[in-house]
PDB file of N, CA and C in Angstrom:
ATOM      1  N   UNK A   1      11.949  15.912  17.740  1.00  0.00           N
ATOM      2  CA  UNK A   1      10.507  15.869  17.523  1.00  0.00           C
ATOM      3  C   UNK A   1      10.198  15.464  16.077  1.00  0.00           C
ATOM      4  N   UNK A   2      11.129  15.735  15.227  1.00  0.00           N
ATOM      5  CA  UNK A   2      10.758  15.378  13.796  1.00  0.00           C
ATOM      6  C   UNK A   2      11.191  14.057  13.330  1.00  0.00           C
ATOM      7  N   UNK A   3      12.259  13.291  14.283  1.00  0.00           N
ATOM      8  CA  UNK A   3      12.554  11.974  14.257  1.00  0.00           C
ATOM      9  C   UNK A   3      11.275  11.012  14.260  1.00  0.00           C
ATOM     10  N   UNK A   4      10.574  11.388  15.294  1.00  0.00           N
ATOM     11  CA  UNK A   4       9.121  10.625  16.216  1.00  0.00           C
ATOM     12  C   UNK A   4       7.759  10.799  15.163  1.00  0.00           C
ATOM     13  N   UNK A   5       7.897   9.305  14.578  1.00  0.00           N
ATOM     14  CA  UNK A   5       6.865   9.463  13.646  1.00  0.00           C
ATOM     15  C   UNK A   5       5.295   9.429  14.371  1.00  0.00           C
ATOM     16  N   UNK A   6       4.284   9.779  14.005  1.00  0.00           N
ATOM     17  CA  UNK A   6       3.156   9.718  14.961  1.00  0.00           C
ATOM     18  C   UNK A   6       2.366   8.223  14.331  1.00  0.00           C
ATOM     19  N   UNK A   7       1.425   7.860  15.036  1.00  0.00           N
ATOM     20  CA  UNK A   7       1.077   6.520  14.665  1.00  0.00           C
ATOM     21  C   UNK A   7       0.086   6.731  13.207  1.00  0.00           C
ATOM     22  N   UNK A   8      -0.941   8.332  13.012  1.00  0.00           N
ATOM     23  CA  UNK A   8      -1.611   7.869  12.338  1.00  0.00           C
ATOM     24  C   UNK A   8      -1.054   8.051  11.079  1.00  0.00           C
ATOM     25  N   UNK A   9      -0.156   8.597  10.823  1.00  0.00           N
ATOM     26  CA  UNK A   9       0.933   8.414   9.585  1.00  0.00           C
ATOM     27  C   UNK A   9       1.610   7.151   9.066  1.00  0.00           C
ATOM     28  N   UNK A  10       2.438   6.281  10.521  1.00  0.00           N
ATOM     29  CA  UNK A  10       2.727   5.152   9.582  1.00  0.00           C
ATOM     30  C   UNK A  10       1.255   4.404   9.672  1.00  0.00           C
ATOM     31  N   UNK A  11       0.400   3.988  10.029  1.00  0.00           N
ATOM     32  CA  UNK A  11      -0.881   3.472   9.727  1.00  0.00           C
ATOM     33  C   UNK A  11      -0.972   3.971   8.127  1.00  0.00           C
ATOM     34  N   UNK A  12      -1.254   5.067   8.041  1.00  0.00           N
ATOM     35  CA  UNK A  12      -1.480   5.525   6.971  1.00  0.00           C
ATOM     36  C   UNK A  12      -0.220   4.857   5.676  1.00  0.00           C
ATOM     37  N   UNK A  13       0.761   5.228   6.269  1.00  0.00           N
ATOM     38  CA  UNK A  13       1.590   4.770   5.081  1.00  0.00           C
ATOM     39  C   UNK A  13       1.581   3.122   5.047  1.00  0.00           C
ATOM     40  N   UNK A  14       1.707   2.031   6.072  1.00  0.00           N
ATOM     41  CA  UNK A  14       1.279   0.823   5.643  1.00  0.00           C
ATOM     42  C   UNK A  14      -0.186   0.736   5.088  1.00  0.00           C
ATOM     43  N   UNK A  15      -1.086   1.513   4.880  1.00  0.00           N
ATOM     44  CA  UNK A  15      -2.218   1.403   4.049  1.00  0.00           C
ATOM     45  C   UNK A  15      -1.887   1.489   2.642  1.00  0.00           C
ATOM     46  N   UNK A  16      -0.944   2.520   2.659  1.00  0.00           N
ATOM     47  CA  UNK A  16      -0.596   3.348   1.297  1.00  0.00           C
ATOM     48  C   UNK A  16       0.281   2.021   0.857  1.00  0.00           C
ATOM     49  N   UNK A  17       1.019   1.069   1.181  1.00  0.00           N
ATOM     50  CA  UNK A  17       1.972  -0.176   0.364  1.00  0.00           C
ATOM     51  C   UNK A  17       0.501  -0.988   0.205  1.00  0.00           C
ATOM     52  N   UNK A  18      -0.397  -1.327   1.228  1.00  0.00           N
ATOM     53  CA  UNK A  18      -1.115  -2.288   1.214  1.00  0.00           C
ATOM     54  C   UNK A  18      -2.185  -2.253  -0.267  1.00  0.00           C
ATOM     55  N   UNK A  19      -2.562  -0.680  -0.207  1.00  0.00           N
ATOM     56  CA  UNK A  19      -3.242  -0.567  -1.413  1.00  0.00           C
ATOM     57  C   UNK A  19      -2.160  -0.819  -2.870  1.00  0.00           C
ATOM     58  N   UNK A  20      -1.025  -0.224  -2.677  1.00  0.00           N
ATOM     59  CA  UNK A  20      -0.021  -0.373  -3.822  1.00  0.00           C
ATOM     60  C   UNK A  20       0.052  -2.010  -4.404  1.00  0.00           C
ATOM     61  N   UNK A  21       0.164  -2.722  -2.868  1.00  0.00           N
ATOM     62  CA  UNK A  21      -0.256  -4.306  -3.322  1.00  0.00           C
ATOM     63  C   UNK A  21      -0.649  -5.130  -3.920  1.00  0.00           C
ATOM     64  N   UNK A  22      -2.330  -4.545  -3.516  1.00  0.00           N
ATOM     65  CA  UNK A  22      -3.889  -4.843  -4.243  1.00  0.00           C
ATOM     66  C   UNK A  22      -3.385  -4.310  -5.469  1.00  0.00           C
ATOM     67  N   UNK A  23      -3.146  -3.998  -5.929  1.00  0.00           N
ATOM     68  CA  UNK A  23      -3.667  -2.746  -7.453  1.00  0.00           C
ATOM     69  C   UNK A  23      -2.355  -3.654  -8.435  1.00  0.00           C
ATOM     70  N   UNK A  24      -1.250  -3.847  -7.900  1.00  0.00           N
ATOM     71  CA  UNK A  24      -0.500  -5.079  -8.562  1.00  0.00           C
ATOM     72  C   UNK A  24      -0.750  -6.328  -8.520  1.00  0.00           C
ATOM     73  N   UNK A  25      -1.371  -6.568  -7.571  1.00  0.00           N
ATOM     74  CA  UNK A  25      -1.987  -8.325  -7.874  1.00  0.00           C
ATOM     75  C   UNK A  25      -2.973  -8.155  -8.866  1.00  0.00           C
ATOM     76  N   UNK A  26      -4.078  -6.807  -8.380  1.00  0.00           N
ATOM     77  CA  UNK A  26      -5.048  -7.031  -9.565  1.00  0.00           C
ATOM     78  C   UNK A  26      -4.875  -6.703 -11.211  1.00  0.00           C
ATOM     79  N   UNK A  27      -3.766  -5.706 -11.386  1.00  0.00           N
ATOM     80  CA  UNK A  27      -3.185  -6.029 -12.423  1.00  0.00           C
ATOM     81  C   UNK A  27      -2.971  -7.544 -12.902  1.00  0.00           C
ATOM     82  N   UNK A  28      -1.820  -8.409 -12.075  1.00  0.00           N
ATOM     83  CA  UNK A  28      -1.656  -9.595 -12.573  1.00  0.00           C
ATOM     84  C   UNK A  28      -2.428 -10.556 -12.919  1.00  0.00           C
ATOM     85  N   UNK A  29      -3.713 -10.424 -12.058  1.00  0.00           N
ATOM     86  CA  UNK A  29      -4.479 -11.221 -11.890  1.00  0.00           C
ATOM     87  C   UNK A  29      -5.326 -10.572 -13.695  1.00  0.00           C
ATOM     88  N   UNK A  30      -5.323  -9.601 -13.863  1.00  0.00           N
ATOM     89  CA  UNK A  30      -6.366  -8.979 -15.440  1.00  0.00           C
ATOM     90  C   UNK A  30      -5.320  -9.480 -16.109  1.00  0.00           C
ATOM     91  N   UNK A  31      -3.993  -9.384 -16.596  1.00  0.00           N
ATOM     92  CA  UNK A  31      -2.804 -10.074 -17.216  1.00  0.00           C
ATOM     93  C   UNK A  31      -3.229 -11.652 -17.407  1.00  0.00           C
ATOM     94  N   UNK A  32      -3.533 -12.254 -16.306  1.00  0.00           N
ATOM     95  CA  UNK A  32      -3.659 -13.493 -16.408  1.00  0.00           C
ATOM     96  C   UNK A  32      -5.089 -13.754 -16.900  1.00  0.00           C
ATOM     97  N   UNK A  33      -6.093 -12.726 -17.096  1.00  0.00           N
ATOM     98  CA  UNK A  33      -7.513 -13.294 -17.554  1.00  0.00           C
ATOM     99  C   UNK A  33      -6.978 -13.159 -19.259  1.00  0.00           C
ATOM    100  N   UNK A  34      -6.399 -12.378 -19.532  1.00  0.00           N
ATOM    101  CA  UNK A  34      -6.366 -11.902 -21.156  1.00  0.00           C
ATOM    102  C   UNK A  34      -5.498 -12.718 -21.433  1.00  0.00           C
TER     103      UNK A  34
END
């Protein structure tokens, strides 16, 4: 039972890389304005 991930967790955790994503592009992207 603790093997069996439930769906709204990995949802949640591909949100959690997706935001990690955003927040490094938009870093690069402020890197690249300055």
């Amino acid at each position: 039972m603790l093997l069996r991930i439930p769906l709204e967790s990995h949802i949640f955790f591909e949100q959690a890389i997706l935001l990690r994503n955003n927040s490094v592009t938009r870093l690069q992207n402020t890197l690249v304005l300055f």
